[in-house]
Protein backbone atom coordinates (compact mmCIF):
# COMPACT_ATOMS: atom_id res chain seq x y z
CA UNK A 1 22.19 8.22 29.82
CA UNK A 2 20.81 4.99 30.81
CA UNK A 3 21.52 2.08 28.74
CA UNK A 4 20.13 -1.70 29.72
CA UNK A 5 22.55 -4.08 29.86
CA UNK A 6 20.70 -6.54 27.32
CA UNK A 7 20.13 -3.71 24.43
CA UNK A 8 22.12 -4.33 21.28
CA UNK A 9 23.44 -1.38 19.09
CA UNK A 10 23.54 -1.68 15.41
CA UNK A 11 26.40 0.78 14.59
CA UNK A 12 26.36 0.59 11.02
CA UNK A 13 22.97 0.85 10.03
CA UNK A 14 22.85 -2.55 9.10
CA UNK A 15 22.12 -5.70 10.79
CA UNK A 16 22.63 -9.70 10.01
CA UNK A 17 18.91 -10.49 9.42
CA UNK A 18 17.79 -13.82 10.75
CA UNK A 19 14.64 -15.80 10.87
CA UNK A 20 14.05 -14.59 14.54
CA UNK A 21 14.75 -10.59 13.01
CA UNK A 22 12.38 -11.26 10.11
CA UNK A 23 9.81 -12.19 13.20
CA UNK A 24 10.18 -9.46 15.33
CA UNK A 25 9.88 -7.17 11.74
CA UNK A 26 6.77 -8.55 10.29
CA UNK A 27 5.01 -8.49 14.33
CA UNK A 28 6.42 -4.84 14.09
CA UNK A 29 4.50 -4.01 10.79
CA UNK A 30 1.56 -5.54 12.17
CA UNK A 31 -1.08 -2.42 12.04
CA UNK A 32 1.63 -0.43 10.59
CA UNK A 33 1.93 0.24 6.72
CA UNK A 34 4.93 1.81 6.08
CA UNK A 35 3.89 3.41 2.73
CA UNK A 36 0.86 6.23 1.64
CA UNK A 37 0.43 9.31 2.95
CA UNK A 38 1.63 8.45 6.46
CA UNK A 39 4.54 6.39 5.70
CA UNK A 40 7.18 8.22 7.94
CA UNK A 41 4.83 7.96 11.18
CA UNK A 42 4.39 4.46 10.64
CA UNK A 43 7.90 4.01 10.36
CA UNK A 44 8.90 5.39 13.35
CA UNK A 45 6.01 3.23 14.74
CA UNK A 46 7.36 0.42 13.85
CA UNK A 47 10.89 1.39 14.60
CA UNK A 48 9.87 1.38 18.31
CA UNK A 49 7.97 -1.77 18.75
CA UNK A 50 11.06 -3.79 17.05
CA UNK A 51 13.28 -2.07 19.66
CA UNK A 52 10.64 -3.41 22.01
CA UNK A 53 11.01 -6.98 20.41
CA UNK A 54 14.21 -7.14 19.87
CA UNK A 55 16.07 -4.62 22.41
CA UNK A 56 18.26 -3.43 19.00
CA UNK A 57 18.34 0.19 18.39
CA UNK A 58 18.09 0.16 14.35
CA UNK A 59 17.57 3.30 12.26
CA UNK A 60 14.87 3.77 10.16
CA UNK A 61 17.01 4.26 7.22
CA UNK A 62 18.09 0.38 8.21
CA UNK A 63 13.88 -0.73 8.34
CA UNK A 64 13.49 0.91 4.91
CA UNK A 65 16.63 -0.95 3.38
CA UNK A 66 15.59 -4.14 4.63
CA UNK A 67 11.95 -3.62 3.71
CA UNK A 68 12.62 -2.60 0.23
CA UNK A 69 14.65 -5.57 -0.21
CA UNK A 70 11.38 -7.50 0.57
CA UNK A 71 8.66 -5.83 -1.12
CA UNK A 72 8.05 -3.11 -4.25
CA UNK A 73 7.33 -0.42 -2.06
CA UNK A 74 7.28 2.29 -4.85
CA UNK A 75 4.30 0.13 -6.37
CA UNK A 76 2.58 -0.26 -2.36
CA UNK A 77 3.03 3.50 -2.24
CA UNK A 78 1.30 4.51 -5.43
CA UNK A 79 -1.28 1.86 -5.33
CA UNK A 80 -1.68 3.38 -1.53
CA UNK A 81 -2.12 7.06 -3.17
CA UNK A 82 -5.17 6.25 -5.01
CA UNK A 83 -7.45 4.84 -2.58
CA UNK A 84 -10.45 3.78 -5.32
CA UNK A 85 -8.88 3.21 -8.26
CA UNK A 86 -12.44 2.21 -10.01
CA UNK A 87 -13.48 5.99 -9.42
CA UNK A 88 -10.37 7.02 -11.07
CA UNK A 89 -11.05 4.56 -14.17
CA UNK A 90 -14.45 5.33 -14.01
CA UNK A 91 -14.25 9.02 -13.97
CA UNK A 92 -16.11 11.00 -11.04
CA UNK A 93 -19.04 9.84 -8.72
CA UNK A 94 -22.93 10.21 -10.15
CA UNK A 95 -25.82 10.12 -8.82
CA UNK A 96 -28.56 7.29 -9.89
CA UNK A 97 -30.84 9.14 -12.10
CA UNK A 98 -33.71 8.96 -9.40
CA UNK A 99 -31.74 10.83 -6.65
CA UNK A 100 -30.81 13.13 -9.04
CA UNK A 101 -34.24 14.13 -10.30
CA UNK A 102 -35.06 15.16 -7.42
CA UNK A 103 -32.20 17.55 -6.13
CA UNK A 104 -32.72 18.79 -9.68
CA UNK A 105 -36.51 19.34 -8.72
CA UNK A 106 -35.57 20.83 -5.06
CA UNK A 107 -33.33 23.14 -6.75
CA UNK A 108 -35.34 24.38 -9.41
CA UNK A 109 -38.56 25.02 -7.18
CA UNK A 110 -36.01 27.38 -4.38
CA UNK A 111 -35.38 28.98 -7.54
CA UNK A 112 -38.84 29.84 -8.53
CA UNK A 113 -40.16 30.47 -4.94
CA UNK A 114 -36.96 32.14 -3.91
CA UNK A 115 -37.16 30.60 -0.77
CA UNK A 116 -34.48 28.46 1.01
CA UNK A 117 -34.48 25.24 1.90
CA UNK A 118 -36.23 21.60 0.82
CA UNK A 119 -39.92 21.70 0.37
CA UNK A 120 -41.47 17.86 1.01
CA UNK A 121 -44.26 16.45 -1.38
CA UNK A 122 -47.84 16.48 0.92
CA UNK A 123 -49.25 13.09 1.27
């Protein structure tokens, strides 16, 4: 194996975290959000570009410690779950009552013709 002479091993899963750490986390996170539906991906994302930064090989289980200790992530995560929260408070998507007319009108006249398709109003 090759190992650079400059990389720093964190044997114990846990690091002293510094201003300069802190840094190199948040620029790591940047376009990364480790929580939703692709949490794990984004950790190992940012897993790699703080190795990058830093040239310490941390463990993700280390990341999520540290990142937990800064933010709710259990709240992130379920507010991340539920993308539109108004539609869920809301109940489900409807049409104006103009749009729906007519898909009502489209439908009923395939019915009656028994042909497929959407028939357009002559001008």
């Amino acid at each position: 194996y090759f190992i650079q002479s400059n990389l720093r091993m964190s044997d114990d899963d846990s690091i002293a975290w510094d201003a300069e750490l802190e840094v190199s986390l948040f620029q790591s996170l940047r376009g990364h959000k480790p929580v939703g539906f692709n949490k794990h991906f984004h950790m190992m994302c940012i897993q790699q570009r703080f190795f990058e930064l830093t040239n310490i090989n941390v463990s993700t289980a280390c990341l999520w410690n540290h990142i937990n200790s800064l933010w709710d992530t259990a709240i992130l995560d379920a507010a991340q779950d539920q993308p539109f929260p108004e539609v869920m408070e809301h109940g489900l998507f409807t049409l104006p009552l103009e749009q729906a007319e007519i898909i009502e009108e489209v439908h009923s006249s395939e019915d009656s013709s028994g042909e497929a398709g959407i028939k357009r109003k002559q001008k």
